[in-house]
N, C-alpha and C. Protein backbone atom coordinates (compact mmCIF):
# COMPACT_ATOMS: atom_id res chain seq x y z
N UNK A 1 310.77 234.58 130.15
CA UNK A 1 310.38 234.75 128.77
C UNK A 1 308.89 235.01 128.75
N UNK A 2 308.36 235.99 128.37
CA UNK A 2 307.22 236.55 128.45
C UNK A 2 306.07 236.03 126.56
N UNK A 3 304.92 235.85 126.68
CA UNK A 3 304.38 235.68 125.49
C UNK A 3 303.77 236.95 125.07
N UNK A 4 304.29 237.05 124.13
CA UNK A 4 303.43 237.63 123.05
C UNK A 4 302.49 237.73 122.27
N UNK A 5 301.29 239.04 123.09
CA UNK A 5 300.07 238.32 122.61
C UNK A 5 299.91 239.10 121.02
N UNK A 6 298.92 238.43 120.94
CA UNK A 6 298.26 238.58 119.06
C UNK A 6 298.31 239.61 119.07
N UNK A 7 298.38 240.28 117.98
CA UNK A 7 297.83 241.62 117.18
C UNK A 7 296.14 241.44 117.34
N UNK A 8 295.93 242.60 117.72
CA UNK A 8 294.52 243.41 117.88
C UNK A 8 293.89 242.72 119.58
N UNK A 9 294.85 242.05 120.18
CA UNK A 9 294.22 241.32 121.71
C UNK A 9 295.03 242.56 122.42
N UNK A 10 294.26 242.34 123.73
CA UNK A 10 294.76 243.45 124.59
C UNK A 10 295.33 242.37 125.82
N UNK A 11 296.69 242.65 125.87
CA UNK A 11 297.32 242.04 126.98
C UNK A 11 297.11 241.78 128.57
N UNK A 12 296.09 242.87 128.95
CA UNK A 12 295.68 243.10 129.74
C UNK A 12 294.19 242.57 129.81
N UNK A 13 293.87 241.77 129.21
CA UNK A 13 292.42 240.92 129.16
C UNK A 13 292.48 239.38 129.34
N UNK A 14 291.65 238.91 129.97
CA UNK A 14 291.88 237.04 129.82
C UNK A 14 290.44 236.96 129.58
N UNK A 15 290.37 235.98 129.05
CA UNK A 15 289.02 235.84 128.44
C UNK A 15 287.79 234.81 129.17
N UNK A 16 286.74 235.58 129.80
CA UNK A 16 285.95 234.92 131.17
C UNK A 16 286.68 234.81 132.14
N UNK A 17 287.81 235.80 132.60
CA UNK A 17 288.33 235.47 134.03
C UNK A 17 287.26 235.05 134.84
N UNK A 18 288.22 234.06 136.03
CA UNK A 18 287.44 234.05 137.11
C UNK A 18 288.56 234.20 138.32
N UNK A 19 288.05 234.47 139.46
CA UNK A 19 288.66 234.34 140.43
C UNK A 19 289.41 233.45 141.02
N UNK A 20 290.59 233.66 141.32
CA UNK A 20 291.39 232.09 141.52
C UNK A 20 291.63 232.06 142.95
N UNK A 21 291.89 233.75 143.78
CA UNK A 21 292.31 233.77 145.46
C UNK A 21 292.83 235.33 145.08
N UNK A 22 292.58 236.00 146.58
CA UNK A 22 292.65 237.29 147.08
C UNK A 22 293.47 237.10 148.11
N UNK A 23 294.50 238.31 147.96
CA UNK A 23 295.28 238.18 149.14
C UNK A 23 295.56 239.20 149.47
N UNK A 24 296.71 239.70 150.93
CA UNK A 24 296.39 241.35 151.35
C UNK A 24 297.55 241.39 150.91
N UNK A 25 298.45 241.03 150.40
CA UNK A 25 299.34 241.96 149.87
C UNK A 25 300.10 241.16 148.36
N UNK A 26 300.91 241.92 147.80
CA UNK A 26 301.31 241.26 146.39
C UNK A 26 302.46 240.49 146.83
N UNK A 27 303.19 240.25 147.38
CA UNK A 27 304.07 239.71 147.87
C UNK A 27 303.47 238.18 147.60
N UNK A 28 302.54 237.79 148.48
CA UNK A 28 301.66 236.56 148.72
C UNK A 28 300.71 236.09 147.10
N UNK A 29 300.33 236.95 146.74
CA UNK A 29 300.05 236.97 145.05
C UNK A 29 301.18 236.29 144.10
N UNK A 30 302.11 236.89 144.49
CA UNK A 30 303.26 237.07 143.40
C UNK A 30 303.91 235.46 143.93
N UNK A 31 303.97 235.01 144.75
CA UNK A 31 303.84 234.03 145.41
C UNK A 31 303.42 232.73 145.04
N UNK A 32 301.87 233.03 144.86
CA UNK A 32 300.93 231.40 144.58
C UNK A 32 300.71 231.60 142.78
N UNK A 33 301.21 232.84 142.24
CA UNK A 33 301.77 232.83 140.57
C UNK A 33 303.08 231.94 140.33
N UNK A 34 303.91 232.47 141.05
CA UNK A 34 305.18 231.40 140.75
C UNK A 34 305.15 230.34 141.07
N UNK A 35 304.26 229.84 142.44
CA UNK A 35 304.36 228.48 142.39
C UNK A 35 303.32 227.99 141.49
N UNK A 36 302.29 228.39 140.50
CA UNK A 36 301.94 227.49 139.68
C UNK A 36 302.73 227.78 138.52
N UNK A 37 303.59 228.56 138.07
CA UNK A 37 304.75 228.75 136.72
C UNK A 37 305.61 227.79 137.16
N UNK A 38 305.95 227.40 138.61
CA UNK A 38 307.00 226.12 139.14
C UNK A 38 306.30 224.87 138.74
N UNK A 39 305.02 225.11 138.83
CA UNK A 39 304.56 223.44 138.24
C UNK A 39 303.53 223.07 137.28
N UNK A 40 304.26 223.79 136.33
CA UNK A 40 304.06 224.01 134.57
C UNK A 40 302.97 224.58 134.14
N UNK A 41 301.88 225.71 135.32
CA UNK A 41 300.54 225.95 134.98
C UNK A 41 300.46 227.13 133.86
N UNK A 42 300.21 227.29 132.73
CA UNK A 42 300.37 228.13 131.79
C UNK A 42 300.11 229.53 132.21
N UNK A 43 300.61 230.23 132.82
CA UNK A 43 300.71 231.54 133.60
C UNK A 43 300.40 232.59 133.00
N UNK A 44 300.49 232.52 131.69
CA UNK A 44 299.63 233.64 130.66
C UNK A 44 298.86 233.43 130.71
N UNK A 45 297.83 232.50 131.12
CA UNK A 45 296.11 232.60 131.86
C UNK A 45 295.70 233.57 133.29
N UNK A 46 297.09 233.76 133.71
CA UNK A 46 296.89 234.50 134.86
C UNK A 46 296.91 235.80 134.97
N UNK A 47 296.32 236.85 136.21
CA UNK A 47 296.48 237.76 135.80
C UNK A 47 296.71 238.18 137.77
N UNK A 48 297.24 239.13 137.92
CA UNK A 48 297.44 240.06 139.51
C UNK A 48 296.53 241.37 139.13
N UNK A 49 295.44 241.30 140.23
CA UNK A 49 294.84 242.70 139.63
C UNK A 49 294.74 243.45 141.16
N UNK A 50 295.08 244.12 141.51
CA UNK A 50 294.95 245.53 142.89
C UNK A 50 293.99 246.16 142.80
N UNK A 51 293.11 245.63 143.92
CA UNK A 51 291.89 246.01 144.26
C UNK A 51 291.44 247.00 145.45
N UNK A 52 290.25 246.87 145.70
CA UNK A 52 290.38 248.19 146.99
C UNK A 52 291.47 249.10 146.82
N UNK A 53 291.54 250.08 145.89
CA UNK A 53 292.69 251.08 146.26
C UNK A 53 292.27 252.35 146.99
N UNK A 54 293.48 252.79 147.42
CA UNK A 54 293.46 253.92 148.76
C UNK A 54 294.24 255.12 148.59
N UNK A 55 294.11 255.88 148.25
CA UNK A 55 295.31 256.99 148.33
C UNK A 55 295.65 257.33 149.86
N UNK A 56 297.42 257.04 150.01
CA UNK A 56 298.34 257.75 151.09
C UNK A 56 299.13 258.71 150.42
N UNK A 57 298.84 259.46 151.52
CA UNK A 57 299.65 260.34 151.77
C UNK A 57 300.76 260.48 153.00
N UNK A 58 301.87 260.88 152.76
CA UNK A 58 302.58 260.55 153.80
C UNK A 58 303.53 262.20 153.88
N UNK A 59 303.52 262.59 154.99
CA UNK A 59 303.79 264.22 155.36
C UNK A 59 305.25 263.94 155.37
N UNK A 60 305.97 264.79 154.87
CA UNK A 60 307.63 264.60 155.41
C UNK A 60 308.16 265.51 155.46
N UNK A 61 307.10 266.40 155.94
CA UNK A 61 307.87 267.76 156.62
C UNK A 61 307.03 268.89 156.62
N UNK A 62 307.29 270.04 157.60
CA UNK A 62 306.24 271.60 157.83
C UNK A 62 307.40 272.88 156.27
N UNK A 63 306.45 273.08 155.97
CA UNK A 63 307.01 274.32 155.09
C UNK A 63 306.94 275.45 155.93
N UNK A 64 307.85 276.17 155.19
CA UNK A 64 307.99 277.47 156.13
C UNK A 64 308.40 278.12 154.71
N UNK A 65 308.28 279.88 154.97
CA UNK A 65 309.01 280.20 153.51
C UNK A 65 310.10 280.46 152.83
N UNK A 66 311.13 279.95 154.25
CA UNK A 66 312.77 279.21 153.90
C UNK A 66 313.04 278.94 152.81
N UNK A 67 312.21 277.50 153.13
CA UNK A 67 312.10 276.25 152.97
C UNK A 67 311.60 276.32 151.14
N UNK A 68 310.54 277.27 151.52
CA UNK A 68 309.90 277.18 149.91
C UNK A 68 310.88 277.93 149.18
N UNK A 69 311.50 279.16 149.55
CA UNK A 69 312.20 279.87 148.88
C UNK A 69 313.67 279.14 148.17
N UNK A 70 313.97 277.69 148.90
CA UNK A 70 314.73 277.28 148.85
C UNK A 70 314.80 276.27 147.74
N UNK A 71 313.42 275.94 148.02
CA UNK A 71 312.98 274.80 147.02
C UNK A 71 313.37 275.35 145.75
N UNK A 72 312.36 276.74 145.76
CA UNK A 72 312.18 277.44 144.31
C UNK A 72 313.67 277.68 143.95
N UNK A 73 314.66 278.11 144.15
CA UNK A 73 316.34 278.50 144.13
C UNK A 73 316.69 277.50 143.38
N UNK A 74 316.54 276.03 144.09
CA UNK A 74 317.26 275.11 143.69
C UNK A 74 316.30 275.02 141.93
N UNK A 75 315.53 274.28 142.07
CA UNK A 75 314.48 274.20 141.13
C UNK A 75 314.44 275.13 139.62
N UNK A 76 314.44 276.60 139.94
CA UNK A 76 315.24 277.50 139.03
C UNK A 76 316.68 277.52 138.67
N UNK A 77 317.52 277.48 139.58
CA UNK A 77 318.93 277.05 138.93
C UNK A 77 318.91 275.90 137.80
N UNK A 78 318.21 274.89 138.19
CA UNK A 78 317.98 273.65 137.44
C UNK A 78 318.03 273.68 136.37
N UNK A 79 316.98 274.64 136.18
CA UNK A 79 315.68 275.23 134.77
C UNK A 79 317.01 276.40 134.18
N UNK A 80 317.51 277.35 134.97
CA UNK A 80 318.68 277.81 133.86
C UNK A 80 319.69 277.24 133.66
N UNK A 81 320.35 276.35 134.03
CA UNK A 81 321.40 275.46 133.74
C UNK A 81 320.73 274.74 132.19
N UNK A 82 319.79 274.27 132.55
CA UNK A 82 319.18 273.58 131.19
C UNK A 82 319.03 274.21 129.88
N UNK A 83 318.38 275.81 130.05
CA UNK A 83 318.04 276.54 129.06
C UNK A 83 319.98 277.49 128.77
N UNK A 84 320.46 277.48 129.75
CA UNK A 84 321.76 277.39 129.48
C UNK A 84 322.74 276.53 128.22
N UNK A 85 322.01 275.47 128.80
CA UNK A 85 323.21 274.83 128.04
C UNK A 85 322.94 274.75 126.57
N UNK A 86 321.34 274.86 126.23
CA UNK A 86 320.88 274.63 125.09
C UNK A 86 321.07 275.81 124.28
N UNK A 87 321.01 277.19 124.96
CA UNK A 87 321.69 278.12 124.34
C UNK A 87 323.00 278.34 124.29
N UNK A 88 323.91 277.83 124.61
CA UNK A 88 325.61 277.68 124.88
C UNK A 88 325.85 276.74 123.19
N UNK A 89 324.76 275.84 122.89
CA UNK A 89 324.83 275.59 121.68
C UNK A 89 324.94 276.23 120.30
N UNK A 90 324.25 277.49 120.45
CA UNK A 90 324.06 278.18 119.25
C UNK A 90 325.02 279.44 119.90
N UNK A 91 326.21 279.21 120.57
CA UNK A 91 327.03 279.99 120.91
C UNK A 91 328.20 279.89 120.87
N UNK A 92 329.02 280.79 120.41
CA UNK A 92 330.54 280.40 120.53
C UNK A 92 331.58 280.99 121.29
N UNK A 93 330.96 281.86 121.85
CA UNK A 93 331.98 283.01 122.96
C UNK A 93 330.63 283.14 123.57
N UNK A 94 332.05 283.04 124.81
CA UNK A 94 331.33 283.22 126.21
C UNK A 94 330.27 282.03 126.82
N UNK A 95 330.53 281.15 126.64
CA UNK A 95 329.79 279.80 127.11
C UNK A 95 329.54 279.67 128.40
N UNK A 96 329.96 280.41 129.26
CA UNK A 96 330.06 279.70 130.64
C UNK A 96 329.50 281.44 131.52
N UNK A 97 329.12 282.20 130.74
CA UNK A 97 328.55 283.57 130.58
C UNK A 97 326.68 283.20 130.57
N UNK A 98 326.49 282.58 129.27
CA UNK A 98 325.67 282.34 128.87
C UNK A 98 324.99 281.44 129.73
N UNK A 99 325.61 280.36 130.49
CA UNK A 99 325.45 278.77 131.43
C UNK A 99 325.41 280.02 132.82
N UNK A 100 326.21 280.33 133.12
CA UNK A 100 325.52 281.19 134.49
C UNK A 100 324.72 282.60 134.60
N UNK A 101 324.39 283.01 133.15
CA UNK A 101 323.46 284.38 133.39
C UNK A 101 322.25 283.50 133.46
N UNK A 102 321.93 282.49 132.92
CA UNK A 102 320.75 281.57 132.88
C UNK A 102 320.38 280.62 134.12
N UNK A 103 321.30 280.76 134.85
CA UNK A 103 321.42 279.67 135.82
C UNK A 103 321.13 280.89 136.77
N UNK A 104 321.19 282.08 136.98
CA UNK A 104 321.39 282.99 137.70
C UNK A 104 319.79 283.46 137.55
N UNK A 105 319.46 284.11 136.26
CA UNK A 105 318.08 284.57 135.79
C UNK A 105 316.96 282.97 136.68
N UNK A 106 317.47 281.89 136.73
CA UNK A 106 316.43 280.97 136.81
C UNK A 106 316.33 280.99 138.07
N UNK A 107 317.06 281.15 139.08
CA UNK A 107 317.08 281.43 140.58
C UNK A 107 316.08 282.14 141.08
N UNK A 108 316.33 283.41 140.21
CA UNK A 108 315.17 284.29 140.53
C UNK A 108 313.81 283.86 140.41
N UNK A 109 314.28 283.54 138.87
CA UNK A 109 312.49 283.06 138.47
C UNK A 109 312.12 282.15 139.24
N UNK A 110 312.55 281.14 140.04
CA UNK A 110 311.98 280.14 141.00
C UNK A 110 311.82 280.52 142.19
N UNK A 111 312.52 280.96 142.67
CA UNK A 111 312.33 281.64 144.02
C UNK A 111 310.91 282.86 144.05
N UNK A 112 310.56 283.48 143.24
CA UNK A 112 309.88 284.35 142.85
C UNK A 112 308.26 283.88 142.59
N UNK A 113 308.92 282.54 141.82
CA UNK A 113 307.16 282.26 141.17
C UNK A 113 306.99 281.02 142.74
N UNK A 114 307.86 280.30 143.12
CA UNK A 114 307.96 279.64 144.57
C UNK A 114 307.18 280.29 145.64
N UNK A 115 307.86 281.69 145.93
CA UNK A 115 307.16 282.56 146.88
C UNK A 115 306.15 282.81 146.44
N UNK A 116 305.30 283.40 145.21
CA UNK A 116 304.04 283.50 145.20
C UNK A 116 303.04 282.48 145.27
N UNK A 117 303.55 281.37 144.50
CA UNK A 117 302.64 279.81 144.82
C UNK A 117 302.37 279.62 146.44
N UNK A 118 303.20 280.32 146.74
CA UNK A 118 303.28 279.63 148.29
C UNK A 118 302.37 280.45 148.91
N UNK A 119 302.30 282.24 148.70
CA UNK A 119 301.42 283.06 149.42
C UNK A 119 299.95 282.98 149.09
N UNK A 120 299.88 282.40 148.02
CA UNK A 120 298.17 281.97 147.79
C UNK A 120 297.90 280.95 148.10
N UNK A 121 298.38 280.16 148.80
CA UNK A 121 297.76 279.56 149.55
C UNK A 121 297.47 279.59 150.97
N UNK A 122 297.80 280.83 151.22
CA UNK A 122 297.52 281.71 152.70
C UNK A 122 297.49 280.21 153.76
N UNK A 123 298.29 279.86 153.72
CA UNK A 123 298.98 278.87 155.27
C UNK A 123 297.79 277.26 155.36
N UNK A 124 297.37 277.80 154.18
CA UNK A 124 296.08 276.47 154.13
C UNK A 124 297.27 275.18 153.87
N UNK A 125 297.74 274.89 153.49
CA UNK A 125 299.11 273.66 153.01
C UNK A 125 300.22 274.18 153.42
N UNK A 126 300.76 274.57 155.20
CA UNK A 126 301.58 274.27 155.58
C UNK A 126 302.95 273.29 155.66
N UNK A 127 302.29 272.39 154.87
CA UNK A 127 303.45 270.93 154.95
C UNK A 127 303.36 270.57 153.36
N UNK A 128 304.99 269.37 153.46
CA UNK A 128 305.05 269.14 152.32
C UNK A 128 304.78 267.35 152.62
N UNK A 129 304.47 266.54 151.11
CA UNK A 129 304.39 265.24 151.20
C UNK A 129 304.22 264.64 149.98
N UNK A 130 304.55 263.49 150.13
CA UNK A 130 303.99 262.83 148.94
C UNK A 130 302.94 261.48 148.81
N UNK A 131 302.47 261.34 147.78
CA UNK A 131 301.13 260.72 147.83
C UNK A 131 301.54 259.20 147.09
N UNK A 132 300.31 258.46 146.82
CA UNK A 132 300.67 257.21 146.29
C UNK A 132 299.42 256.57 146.49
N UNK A 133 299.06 255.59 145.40
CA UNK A 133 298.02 255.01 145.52
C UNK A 133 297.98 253.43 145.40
N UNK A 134 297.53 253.00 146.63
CA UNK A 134 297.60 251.30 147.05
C UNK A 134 296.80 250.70 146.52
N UNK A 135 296.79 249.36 146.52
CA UNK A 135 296.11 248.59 147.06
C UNK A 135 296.10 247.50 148.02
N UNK A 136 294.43 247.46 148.47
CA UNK A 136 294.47 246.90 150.17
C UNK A 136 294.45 245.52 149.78
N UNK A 137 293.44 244.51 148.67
CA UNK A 137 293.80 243.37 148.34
C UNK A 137 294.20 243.24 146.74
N UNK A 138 295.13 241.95 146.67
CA UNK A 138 295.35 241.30 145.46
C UNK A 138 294.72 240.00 144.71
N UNK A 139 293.88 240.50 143.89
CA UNK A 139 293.20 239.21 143.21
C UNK A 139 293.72 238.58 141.79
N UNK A 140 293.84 237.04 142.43
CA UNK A 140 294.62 236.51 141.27
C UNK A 140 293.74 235.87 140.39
N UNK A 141 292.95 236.28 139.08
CA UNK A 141 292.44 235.90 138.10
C UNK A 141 292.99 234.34 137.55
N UNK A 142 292.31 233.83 136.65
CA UNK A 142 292.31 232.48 135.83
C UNK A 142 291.44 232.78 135.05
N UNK A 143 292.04 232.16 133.60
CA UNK A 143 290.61 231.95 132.56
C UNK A 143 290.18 230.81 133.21
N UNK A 144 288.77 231.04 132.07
CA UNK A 144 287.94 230.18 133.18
C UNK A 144 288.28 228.53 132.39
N UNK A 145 289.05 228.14 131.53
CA UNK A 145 289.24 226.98 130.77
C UNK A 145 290.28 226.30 131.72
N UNK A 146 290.86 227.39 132.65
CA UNK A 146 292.11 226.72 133.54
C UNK A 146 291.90 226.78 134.57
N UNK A 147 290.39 227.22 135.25
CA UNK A 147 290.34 227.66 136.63
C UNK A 147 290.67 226.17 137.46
N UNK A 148 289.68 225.09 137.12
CA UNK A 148 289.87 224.01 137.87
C UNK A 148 291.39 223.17 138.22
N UNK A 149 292.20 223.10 137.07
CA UNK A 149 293.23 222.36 137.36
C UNK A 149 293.84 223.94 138.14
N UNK A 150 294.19 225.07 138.68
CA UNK A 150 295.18 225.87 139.15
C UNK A 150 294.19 225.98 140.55
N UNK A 151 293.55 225.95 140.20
CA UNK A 151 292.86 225.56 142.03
C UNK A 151 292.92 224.26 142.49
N UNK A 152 293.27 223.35 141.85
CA UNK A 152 294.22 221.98 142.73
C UNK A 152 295.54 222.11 142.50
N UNK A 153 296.30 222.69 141.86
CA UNK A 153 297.51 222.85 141.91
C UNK A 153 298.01 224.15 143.22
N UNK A 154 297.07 224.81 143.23
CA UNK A 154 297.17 226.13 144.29
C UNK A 154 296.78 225.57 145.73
N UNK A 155 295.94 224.40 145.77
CA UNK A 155 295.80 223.60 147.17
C UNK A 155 296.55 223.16 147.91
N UNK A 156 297.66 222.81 146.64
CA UNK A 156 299.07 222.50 147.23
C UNK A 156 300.05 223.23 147.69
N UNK A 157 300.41 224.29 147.51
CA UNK A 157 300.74 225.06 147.72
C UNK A 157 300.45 225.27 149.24
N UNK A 158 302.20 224.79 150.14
CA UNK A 158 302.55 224.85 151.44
C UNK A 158 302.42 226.18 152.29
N UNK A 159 301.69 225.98 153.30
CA UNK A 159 301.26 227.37 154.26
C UNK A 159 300.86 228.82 153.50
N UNK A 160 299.87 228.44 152.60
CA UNK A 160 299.23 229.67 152.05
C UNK A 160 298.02 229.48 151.45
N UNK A 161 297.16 228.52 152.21
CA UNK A 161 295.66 228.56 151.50
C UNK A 161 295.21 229.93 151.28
N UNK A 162 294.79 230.47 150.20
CA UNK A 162 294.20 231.65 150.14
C UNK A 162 293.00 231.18 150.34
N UNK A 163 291.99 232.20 150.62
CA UNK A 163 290.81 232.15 150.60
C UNK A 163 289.89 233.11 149.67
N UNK A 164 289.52 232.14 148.91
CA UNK A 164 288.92 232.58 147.49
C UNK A 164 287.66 233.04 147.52
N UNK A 165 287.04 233.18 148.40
CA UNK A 165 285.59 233.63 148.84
C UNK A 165 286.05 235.69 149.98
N UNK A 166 287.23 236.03 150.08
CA UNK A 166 287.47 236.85 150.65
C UNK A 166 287.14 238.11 149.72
């Protein structure tokens, strides 16, 4: 059961945070939060904030212009199936005319605008991947009216001293 904050407060604010413990991953965060919600610490004082962030990238595969041509095929079929169907609406003969001249026209158009995206970039982005952005530590905030009692309640807390100076 989550609280609901006031009208005109921003949920995403605690008021004089302070630092309560940093840790390297949220797992271990998410962690020394529940065990003070396990022993009644008012947890809407708390906050998980991801710090040090990093963009990865992670490669999952070489393009070739197969590959792109293939992409674009699928991708355009997609796009006329869609504009298909929405015109199959304001249609009453020939529905399935209308769903594959569009599905057909979009092939092209993807494969087409696919292959040219792909030739301007003259072999500079060989590969395909996707990206994502981390973070390296997790800092667990406290207002500062609750910092003291959740830093003796967080002491307790079995095989996970954080270290609040990290």
């Amino acid at each position: 059961m989550s609280a609901t904050p006031l009208p005109g407060t921003n949920p995403l604010k605690l008021q004089f945070p302070q630092s309560l413990a940093v840790y390297d991953d949220y797992a271990a965060a998410q962690k020394a939060v529940d065990f003070l919600a396990d022993a009644k610490f008012p947890v809407e004082q708390l906050m998980i904030v991801g710090t040090d962030l990093k963009r990865v990238e992670r490669i999952t595969g070489r393009l070739t212009t197969g590959k792109v041509a293939l992409g674009g095929l699928v991708s355009g079929v997609w796009l006329g199936l869609f504009v298909g169907l929405i015109f199959s609406i304001f249609t009453e003969e020939g529905v399935l005319a209308v769903i594959g001249s569009t599905a057909a026209l979009g092939a092209v158009f993807g494969v087409v605008w696919a292959l040219i995206g792909y030739a301007f970039t003259r072999g500079q982005r060989d590969f395909s991947s996707v990206t994502q952005v981390v973070a390296t530590k997790y800092e667990v905030l406290v207002e500062h009216k609750s910092a003291a009692q959740a830093r003796e309640l967080l002491a307790t807390l079995p095989g996970a001293l954080p270290d609040p100076f990290a």
